[in-house]
N, C-alpha and C. Protein backbone atom coordinates (compact mmCIF):
# COMPACT_ATOMS: atom_id res chain seq x y z
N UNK A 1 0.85 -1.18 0.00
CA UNK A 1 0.00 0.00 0.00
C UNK A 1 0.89 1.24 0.00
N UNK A 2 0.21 2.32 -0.56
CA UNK A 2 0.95 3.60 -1.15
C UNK A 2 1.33 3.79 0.47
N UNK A 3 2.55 4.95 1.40
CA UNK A 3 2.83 5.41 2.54
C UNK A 3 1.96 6.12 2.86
N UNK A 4 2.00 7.02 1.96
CA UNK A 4 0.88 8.39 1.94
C UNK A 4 -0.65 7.79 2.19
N UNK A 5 -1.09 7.08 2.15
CA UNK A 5 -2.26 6.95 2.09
C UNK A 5 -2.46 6.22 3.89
N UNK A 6 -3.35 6.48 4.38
CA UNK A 6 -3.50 6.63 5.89
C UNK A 6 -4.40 5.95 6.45
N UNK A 7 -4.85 4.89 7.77
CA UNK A 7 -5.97 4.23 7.91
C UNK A 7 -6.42 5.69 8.33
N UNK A 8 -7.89 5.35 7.81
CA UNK A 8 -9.23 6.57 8.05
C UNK A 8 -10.66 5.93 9.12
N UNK A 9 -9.97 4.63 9.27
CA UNK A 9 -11.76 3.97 10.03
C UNK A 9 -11.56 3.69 11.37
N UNK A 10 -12.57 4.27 12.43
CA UNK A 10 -12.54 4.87 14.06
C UNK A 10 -11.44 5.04 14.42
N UNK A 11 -11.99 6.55 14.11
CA UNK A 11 -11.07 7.53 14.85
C UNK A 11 -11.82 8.19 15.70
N UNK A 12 -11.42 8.97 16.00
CA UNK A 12 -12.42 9.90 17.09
C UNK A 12 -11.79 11.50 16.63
N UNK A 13 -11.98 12.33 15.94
CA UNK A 13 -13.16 12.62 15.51
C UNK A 13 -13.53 11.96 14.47
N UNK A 14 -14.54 11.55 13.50
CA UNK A 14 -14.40 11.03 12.71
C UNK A 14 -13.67 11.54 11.39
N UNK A 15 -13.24 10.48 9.79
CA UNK A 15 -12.64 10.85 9.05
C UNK A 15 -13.57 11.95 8.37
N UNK A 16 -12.97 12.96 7.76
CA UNK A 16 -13.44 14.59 7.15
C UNK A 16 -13.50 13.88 5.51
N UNK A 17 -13.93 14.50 5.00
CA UNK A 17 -13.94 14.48 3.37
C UNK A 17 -12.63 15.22 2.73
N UNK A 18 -12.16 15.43 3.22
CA UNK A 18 -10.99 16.33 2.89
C UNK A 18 -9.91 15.14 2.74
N UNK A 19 -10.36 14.50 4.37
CA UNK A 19 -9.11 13.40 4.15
C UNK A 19 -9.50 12.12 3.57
N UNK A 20 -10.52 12.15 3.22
CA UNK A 20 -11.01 10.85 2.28
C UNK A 20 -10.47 11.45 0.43
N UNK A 21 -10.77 12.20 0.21
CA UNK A 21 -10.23 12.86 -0.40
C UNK A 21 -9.13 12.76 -1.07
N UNK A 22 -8.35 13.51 0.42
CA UNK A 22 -6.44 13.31 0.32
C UNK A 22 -6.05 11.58 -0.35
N UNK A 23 -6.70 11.08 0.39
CA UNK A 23 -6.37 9.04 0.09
C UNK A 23 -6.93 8.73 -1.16
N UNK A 24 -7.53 9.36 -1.72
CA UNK A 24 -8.15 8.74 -2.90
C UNK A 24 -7.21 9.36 -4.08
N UNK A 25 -6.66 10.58 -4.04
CA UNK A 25 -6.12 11.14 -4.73
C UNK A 25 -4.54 10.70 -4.79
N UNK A 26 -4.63 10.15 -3.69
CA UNK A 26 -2.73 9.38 -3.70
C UNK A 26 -2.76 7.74 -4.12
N UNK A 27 -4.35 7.77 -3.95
CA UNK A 27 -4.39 6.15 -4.56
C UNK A 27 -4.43 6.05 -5.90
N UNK A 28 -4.97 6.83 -6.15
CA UNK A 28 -5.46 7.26 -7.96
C UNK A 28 -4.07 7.68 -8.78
N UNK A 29 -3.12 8.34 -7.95
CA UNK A 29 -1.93 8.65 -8.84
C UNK A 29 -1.20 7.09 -8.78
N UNK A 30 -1.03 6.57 -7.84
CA UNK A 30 -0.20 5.39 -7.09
C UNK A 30 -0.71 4.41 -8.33
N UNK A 31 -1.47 4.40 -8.89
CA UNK A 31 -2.09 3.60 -9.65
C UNK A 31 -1.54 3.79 -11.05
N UNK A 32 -2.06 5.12 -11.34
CA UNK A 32 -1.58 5.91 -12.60
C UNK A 32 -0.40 6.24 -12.92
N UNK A 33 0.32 6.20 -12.20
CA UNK A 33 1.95 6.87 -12.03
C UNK A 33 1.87 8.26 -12.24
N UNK A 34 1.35 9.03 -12.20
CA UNK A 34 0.75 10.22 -12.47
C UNK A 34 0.80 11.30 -11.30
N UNK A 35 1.74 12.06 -11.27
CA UNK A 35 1.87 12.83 -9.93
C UNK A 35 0.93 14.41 -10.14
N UNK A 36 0.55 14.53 -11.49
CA UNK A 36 -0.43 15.72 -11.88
C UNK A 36 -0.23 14.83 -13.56
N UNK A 37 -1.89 14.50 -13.95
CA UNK A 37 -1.94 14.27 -15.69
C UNK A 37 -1.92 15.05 -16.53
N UNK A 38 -1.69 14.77 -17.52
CA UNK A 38 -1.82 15.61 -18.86
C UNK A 38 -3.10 16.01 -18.93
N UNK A 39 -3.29 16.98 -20.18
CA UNK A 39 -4.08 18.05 -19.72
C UNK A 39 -5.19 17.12 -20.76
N UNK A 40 -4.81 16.08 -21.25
CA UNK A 40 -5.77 14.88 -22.03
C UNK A 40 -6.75 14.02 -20.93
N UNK A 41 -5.60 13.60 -20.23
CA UNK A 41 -5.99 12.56 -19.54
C UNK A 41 -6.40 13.62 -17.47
N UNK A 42 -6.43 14.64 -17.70
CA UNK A 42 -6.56 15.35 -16.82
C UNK A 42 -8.07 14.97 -16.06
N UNK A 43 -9.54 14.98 -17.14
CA UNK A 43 -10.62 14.56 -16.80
C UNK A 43 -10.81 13.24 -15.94
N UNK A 44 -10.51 12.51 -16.73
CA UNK A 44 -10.42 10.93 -16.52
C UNK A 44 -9.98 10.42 -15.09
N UNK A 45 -8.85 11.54 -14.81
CA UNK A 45 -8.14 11.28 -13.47
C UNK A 45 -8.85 11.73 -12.63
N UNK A 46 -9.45 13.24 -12.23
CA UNK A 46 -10.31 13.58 -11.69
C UNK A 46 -11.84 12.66 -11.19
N UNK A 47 -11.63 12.73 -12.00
CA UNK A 47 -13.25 11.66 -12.36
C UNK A 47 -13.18 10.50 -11.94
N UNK A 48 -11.15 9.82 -11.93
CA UNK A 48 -11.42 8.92 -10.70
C UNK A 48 -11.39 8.90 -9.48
N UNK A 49 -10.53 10.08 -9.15
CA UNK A 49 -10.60 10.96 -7.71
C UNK A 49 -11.50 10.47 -7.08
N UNK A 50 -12.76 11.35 -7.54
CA UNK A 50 -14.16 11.50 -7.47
C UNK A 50 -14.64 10.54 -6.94
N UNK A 51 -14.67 9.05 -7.52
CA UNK A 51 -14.91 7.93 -7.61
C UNK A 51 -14.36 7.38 -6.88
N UNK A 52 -13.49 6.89 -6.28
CA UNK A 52 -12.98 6.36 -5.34
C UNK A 52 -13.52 7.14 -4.14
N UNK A 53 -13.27 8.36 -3.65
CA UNK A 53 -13.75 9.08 -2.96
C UNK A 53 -15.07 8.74 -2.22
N UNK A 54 -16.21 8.43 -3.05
CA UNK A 54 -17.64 8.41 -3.50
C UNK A 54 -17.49 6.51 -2.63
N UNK A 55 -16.91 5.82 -3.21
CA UNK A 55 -16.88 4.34 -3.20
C UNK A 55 -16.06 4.12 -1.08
N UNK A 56 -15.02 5.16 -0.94
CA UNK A 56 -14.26 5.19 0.12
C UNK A 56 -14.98 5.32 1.32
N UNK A 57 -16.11 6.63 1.33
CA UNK A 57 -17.10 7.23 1.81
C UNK A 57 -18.46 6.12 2.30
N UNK A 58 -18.70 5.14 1.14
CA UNK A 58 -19.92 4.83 1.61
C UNK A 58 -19.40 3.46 2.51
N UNK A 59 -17.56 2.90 2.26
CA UNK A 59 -17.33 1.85 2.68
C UNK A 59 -17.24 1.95 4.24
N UNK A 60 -15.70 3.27 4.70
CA UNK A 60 -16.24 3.60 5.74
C UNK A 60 -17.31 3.78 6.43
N UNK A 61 -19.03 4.26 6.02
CA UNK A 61 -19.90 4.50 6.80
C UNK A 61 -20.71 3.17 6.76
N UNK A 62 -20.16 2.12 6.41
CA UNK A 62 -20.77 1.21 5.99
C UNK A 62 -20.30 -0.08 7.40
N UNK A 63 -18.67 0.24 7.63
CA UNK A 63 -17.87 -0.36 8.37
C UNK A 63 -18.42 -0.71 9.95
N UNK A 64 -18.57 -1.98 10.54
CA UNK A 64 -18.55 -1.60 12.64
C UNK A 64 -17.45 -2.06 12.80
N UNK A 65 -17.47 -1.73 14.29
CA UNK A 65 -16.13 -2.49 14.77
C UNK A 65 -16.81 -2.45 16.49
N UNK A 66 -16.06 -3.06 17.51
CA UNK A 66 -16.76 -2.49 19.04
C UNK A 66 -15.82 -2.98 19.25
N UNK A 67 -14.24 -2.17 18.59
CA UNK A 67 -13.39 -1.58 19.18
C UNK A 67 -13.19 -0.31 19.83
N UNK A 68 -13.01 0.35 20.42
CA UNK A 68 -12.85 1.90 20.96
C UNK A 68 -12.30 2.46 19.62
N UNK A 69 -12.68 3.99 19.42
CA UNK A 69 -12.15 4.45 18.12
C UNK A 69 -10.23 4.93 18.81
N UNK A 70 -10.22 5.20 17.75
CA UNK A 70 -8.63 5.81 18.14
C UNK A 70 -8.28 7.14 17.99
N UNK A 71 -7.51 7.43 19.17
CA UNK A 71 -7.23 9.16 18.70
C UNK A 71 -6.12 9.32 18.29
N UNK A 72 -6.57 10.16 17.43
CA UNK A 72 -5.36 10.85 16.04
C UNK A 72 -4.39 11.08 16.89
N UNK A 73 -3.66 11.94 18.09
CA UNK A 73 -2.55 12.74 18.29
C UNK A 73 -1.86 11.22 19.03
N UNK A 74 -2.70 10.02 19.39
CA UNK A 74 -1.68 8.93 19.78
C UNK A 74 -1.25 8.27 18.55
N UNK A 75 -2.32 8.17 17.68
CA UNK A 75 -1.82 7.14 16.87
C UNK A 75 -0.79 7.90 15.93
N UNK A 76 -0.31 9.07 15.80
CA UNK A 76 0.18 10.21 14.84
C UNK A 76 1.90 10.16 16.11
N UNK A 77 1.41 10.14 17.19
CA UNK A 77 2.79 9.91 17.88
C UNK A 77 2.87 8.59 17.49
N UNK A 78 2.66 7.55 17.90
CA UNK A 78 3.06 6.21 17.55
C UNK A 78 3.79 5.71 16.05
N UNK A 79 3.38 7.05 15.07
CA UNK A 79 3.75 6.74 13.84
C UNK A 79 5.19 7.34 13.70
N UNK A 80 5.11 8.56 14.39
CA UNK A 80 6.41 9.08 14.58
C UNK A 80 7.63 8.15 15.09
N UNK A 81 7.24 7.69 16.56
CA UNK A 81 8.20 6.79 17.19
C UNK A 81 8.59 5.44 16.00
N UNK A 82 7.37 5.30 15.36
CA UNK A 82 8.10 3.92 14.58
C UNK A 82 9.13 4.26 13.06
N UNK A 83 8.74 5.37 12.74
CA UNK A 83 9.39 6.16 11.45
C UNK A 83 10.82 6.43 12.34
N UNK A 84 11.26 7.06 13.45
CA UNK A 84 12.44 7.62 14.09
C UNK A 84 12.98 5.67 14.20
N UNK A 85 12.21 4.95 14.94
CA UNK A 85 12.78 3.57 14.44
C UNK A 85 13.69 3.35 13.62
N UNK A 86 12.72 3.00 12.88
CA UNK A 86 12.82 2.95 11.34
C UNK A 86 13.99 3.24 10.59
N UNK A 87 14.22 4.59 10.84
CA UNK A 87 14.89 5.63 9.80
C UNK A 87 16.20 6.54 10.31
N UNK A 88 15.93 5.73 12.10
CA UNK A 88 17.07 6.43 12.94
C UNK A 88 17.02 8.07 13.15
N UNK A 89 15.90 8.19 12.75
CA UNK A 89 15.69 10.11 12.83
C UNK A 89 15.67 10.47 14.29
């Protein structure tokens, strides 16, 4: 799976459209190899944006779990500590 692209399902607050969004648009290039398309294939890409987005949206609200959701500023530290791991940073 692309780095950039982020788990989005229970969190506390819940995921925004912005960041459903953000993931669909790094999935859609990740796919395409396409870091911005040609001004041909510019629609097409968009349009799958869109689409994934649309498909991302109804999966999440679609999802249970009766796990506790998770909060962003632990799980965003936890990602840090394993990247400084990782990468010796």
């Amino acid at each position: 799976m692309c780095r950039n692209i982020k788990t989005l399902f229970n969190f506390d607050p819940p995921v925004t459209d912005d960041e459903v969004q953000a993931a669909s648009l790094q999935f859609v290039r990740k796919i395409t190899g396409f870091n911005k398309p040609s001004k041909s294939n510019e629609a097409a890409f968009l349009a799958a944006v869109d689409e994934v987005a649309g498909i991302s949206k109804r999966l999440l609200r679609s999802l249970e779990t009766t796990a506790p959701p998770k909060n962003r500023e632990e799980e965003a530290a936890k990602a840090k500590l394993r990247a400084a791991q990782r990468f010796g940073i």
